[in-house]
Every structure is written in C-alpha cells, then in structure tokens.
C-alpha atoms as a PDB file:
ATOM      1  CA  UNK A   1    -154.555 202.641 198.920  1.00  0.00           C
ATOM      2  CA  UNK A   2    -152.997 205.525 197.179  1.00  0.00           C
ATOM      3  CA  UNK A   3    -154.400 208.158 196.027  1.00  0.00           C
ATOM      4  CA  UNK A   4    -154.393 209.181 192.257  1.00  0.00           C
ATOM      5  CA  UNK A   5    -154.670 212.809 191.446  1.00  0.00           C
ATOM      6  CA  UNK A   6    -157.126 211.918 188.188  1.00  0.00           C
ATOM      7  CA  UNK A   7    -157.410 214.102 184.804  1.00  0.00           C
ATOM      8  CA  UNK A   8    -161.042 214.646 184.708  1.00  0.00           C
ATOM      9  CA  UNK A   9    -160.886 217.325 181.972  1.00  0.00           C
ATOM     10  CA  UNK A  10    -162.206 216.401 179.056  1.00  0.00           C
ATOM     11  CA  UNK A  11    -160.889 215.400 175.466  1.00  0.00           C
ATOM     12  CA  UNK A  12    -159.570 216.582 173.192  1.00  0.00           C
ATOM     13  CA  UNK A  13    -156.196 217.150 175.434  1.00  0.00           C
ATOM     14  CA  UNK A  14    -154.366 220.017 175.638  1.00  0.00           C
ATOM     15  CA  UNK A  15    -155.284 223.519 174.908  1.00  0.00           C
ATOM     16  CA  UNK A  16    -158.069 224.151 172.099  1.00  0.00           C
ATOM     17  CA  UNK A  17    -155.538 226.873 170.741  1.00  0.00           C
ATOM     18  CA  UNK A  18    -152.931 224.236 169.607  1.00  0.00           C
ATOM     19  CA  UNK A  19    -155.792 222.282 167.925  1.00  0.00           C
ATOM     20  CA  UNK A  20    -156.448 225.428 165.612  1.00  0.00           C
ATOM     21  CA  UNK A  21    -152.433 225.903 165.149  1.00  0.00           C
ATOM     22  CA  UNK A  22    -152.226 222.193 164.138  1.00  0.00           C
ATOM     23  CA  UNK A  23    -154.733 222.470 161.381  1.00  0.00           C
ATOM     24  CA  UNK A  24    -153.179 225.746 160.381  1.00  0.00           C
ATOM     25  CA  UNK A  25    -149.977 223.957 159.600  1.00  0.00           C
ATOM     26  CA  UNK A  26    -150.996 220.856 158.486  1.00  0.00           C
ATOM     27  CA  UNK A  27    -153.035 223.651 155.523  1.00  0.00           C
ATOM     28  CA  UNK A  28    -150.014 225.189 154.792  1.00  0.00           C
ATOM     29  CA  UNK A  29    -147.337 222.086 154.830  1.00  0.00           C
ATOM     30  CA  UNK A  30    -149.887 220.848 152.590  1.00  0.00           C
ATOM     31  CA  UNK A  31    -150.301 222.921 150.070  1.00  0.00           C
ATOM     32  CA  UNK A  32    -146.615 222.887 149.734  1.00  0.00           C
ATOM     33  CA  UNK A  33    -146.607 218.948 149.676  1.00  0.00           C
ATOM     34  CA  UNK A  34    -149.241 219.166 147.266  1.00  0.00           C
ATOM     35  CA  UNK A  35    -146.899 222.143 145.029  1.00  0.00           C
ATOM     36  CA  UNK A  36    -143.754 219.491 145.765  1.00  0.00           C
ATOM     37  CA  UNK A  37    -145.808 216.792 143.748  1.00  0.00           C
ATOM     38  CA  UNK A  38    -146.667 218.405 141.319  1.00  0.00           C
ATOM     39  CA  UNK A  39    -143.834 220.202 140.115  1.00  0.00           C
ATOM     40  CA  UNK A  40    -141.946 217.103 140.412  1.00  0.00           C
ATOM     41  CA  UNK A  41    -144.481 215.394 137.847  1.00  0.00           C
ATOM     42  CA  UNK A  42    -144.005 218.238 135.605  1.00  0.00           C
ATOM     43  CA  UNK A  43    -140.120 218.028 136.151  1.00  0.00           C
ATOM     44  CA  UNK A  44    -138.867 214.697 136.869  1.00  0.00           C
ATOM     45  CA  UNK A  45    -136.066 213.990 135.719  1.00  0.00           C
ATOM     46  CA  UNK A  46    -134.365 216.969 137.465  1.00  0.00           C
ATOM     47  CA  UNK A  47    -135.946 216.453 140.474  1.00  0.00           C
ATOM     48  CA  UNK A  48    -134.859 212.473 140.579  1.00  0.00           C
ATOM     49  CA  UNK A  49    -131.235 213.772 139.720  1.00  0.00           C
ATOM     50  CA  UNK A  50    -131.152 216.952 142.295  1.00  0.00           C
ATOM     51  CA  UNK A  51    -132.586 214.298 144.693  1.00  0.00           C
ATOM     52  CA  UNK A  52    -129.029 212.306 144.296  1.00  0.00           C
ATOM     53  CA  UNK A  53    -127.163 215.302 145.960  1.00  0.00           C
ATOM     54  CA  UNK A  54    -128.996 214.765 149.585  1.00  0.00           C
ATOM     55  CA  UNK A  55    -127.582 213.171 152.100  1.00  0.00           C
ATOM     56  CA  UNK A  56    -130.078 209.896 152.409  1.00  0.00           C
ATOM     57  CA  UNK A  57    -128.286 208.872 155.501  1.00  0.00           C
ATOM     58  CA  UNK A  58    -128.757 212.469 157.646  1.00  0.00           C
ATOM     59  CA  UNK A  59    -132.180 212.083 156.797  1.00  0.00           C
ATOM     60  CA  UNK A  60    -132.682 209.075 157.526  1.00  0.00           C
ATOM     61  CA  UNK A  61    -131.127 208.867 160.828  1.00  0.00           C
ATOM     62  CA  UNK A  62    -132.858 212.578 161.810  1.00  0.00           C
ATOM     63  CA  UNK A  63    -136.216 210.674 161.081  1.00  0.00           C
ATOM     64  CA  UNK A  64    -135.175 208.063 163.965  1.00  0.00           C
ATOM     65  CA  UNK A  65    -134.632 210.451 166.029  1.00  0.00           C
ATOM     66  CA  UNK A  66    -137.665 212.507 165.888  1.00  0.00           C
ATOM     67  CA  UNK A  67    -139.690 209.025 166.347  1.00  0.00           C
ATOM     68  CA  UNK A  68    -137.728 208.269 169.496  1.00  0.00           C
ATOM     69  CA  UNK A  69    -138.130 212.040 171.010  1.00  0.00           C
ATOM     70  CA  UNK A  70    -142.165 211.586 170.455  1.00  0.00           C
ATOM     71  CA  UNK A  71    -141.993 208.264 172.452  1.00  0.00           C
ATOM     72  CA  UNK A  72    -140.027 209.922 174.859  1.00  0.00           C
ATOM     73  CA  UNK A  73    -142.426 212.559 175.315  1.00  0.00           C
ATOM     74  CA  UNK A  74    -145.135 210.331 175.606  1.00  0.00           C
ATOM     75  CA  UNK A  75    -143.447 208.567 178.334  1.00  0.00           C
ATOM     76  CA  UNK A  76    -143.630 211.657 180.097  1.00  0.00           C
ATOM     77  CA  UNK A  77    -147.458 212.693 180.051  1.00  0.00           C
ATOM     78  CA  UNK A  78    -147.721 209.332 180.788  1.00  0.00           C
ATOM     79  CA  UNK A  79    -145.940 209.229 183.829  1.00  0.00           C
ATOM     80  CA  UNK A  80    -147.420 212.669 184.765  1.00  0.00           C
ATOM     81  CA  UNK A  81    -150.990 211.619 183.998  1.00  0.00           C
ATOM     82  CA  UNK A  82    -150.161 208.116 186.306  1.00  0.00           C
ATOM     83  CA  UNK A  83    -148.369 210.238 189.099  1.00  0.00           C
ATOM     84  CA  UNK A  84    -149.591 208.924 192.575  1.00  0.00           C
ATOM     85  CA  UNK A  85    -150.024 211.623 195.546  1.00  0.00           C
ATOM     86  CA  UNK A  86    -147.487 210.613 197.806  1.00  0.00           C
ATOM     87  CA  UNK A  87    -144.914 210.176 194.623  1.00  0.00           C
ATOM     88  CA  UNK A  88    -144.970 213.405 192.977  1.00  0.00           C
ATOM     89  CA  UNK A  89    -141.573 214.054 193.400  1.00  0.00           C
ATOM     90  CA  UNK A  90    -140.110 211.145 191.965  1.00  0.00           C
ATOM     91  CA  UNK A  91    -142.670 211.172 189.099  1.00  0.00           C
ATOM     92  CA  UNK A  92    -141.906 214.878 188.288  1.00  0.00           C
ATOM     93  CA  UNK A  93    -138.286 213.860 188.065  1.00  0.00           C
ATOM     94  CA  UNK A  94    -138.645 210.454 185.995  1.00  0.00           C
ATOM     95  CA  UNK A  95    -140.920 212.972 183.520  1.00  0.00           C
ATOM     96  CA  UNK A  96    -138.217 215.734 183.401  1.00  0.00           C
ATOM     97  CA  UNK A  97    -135.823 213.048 182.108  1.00  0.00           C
ATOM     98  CA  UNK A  98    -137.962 212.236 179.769  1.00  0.00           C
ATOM     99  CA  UNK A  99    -138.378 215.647 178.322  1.00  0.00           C
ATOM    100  CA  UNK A 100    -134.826 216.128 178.833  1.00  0.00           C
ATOM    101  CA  UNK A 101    -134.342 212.848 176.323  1.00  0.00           C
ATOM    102  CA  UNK A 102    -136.587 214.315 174.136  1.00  0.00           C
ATOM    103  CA  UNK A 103    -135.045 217.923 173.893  1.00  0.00           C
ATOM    104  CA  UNK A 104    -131.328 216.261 173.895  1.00  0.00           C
ATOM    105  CA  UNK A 105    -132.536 214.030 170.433  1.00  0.00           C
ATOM    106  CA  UNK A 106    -134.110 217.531 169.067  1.00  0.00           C
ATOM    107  CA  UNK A 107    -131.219 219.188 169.631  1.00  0.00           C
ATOM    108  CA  UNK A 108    -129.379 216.629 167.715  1.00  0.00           C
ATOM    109  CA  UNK A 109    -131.543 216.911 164.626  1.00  0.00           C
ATOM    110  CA  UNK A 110    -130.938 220.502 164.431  1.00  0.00           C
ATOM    111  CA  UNK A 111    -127.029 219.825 164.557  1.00  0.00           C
ATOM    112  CA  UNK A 112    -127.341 217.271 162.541  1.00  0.00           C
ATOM    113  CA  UNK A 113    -129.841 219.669 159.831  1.00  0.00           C
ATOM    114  CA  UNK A 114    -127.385 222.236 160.175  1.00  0.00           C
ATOM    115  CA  UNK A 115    -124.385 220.422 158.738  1.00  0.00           C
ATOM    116  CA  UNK A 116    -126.896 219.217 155.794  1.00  0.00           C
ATOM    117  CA  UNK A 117    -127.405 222.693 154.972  1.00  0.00           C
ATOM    118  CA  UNK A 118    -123.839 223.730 155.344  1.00  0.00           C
ATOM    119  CA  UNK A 119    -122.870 220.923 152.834  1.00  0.00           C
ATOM    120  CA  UNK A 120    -124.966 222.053 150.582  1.00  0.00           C
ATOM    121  CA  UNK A 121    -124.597 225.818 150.439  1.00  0.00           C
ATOM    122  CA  UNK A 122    -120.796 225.268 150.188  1.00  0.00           C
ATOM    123  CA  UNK A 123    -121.353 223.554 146.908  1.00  0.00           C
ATOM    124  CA  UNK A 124    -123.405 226.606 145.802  1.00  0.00           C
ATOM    125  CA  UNK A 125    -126.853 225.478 146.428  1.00  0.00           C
ATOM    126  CA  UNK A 126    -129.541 228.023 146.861  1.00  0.00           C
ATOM    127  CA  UNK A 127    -133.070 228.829 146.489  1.00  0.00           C
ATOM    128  CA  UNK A 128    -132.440 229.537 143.245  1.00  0.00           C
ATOM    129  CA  UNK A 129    -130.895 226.946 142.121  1.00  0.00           C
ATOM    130  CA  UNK A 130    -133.480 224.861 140.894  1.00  0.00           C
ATOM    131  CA  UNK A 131    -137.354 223.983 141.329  1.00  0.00           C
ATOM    132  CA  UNK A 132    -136.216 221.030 143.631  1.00  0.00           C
ATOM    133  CA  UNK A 133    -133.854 222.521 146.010  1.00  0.00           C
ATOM    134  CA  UNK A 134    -136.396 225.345 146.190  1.00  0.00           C
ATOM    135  CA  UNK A 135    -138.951 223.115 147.386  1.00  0.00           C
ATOM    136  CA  UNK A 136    -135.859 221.427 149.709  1.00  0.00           C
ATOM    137  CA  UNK A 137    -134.794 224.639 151.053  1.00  0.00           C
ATOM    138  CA  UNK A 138    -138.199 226.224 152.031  1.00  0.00           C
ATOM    139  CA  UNK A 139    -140.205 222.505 153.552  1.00  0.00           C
ATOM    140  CA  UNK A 140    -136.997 221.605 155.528  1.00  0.00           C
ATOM    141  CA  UNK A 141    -136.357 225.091 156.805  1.00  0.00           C
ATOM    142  CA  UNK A 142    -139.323 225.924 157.705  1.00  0.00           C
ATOM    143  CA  UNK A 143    -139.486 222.175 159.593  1.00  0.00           C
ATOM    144  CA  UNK A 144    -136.153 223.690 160.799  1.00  0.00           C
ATOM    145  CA  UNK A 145    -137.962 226.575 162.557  1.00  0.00           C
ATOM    146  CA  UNK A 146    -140.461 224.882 164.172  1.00  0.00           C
ATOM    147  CA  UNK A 147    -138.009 222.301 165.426  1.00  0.00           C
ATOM    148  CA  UNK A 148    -136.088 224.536 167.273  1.00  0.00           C
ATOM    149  CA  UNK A 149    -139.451 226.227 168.493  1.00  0.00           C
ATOM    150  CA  UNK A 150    -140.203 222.896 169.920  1.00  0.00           C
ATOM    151  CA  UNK A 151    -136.942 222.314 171.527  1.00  0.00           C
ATOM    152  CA  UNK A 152    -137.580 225.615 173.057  1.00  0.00           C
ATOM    153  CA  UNK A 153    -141.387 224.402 174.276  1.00  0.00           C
ATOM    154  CA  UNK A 154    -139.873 221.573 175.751  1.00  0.00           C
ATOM    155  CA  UNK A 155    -137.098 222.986 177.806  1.00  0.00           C
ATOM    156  CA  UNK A 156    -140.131 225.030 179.245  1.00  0.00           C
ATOM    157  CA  UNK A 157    -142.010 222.199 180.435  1.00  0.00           C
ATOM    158  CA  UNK A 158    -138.210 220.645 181.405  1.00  0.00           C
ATOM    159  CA  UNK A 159    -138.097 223.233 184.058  1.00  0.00           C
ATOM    160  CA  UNK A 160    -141.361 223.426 185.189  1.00  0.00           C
ATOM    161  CA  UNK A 161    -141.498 219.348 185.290  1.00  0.00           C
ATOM    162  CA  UNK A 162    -138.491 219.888 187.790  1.00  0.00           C
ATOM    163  CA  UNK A 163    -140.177 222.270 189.901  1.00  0.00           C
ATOM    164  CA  UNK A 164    -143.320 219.741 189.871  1.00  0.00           C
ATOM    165  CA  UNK A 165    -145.437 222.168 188.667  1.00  0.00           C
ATOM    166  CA  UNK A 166    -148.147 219.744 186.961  1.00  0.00           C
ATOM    167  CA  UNK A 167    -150.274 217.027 188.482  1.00  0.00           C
ATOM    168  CA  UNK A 168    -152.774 214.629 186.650  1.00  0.00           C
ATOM    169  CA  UNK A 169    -155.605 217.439 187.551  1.00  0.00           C
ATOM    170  CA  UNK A 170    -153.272 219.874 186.062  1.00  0.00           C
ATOM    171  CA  UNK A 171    -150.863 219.509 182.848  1.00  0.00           C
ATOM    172  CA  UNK A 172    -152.496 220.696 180.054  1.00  0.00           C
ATOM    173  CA  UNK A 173    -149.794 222.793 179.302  1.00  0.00           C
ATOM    174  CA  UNK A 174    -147.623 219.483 179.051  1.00  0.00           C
ATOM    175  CA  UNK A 175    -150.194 217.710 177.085  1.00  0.00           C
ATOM    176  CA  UNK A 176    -149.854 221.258 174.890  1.00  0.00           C
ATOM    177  CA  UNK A 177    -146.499 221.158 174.379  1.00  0.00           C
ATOM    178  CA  UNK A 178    -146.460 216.956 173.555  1.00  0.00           C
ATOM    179  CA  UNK A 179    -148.996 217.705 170.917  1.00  0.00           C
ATOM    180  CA  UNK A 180    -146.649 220.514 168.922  1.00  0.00           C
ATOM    181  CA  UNK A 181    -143.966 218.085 169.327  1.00  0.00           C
ATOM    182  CA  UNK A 182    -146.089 215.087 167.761  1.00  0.00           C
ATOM    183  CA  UNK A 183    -146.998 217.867 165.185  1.00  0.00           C
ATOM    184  CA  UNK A 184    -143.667 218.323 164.487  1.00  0.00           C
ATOM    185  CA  UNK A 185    -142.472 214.840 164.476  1.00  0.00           C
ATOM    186  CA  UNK A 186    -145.207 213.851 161.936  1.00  0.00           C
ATOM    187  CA  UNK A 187    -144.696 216.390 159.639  1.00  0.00           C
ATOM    188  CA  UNK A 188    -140.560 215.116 158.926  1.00  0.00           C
ATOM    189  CA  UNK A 189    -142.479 211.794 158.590  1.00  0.00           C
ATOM    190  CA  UNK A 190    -144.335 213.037 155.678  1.00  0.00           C
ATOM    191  CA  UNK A 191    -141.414 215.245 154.280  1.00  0.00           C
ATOM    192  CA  UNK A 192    -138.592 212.595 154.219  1.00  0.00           C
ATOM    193  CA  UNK A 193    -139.911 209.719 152.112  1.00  0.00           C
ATOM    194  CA  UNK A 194    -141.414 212.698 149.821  1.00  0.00           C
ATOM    195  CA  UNK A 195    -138.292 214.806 149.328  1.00  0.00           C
ATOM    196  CA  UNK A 196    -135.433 212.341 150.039  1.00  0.00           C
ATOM    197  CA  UNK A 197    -136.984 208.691 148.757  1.00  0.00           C
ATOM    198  CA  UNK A 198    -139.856 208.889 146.221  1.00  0.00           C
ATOM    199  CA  UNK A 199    -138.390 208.767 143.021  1.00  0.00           C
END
C-alpha cells in the first residue's frame, strides 16, 4: 500500500501569526465598511449617483476571478496535503500549476484594477472629489495592495512547490500563504456588492 506522508499538526492551519494579521484586517476593513455605510446613509443620493460612474462590469468580472484563484489554491493544499510518498514529484508539479492558475487570475485583477483606476483619474477623479470616491479610492486601493502582496506570496510558494519543498508533514507555509489569499479573496467579496451594487 502506499504510504501517505500525514499532517498531524494540529488546527487551526497555518501559522498562528497570519491568524492575528487576519483579525487585524478584518478590524480595520471594517471600520471602514462600517464609515462606507454610514456616510452613504447620511449622503445618498450622491453616493447612488457617483456609484453610476464605476465600471459594474470590471468589478464584476474581477470578483469571478478572485473566487476561481481561491479554488485554485485550494486545489493545491489539497493535492499537497493528499501527496503519496512515491508521487511527490508529480504532486508538487500538479500543485505548482495550481498556484501558477491562481497567481496568473491575480495578476489579471490587478491589470484589470489598474485600467479602472486609469479611467477614472483621466476624467479627474480623486480623493477629493467626493465622500464616495474617497471611500472608492482608499477600500479598493488598499485591496489593491494587498492583492499584489498576495500575488507576490504566491509566486513564493510557486517556486518552492517546484522545487518540492513541502510534504503533508510539512506545508504550513502553503497553508499560510492559502489563508492570506482566502483573506484577500473574501474581503473583494464584501467590498463589491457594498461599493459597486447596494444602492
């Protein structure tokens, strides 16, 4: 029969350090959510019309794609946390294209963020422009940031997948890296129906 190599370390997964970040950010993306609502109670009107000037589709589509990336990724610990002995080659590989999926569809919502912003700074959007687009500006950038900190995480575990450098008995620094991603991933969840749909 083969052998397994078996995760016996225990749960919660991952590191207890990206726990702690986790709750950090949900706090602060939070507080902002919770500044988002109510300004827009105070200020509806404007923020219903500003809304009009997104780009629904963008932001719709970039929501699809984070979803898919997070699927990918947990198709990879998956196969990592299944990977037989005598397989570990062909496991590392099938979880590097996995991540490699994953970082390909992150990269894409960065492109794809990018030309959102561009669109609307050349019409003369800013910060400053209203209550709204401040709200816009600093949740999506900052989502922007830690996005392309993520894509950055996962071309990490990318090349260390490739060199097979984790085993079921050791990839909590994959498990790590999945959970920032998931962190990521739910946090546009949250921020597009709020900013682009709710009216």
């Amino acid at each position: 029969m083969s052998e397994i190599l078996v995760d016996k370390k225990p749960y919660p997964p991952g590191d207890f350090a990206i726990w702690i970040i986790v709750y950090v950010e949900l706090l602060t993306f939070g507080l902002l959510f919770v500044g988002y609502a109510y300004s827009r109670r105070v200020n509806l009107q404007m923020f219903n019309d500003s809304q009009l000037l997104l780009n629904q589709t963008i932001g719709f589509i970039n929501t699809l794609i984070l979803i898919t990336s997070s699927y990918l990724i947990v198709r990879g610990v998956e196969t990592i946390k299944t990977m037989q002995l005598h397989q570990r080659y062909e496991a590392s590989m099938r979880a590097s294209k996995w991540l490699l999926g994953a970082m390909m569809l992150g990269s894409t919502f960065l492109v794809l963020k990018l030309s959102e912003f561009s669109h609307l700074f050349t019409q003369g959007i800013t910060l400053s422009t209203n209550t709204f687009f401040m709200f816009y500006l600093l949740l999506t950038m900052f989502h922007f940031m830690h996005v392309t900190l993520g894509v950055i995480i996962l071309y990490n575990l990318y090349r260390k997948t490739k060199n097979q450098g984790y085993t079921p008995a050791d990839c909590r620094g994959f498990e790590t890296g999945a959970i920032y991603w998931h962190l990521v991933d739910l946090l546009w969840i949250v921020l597009f129906p709020l900013i682009y749909i709710m009216r």
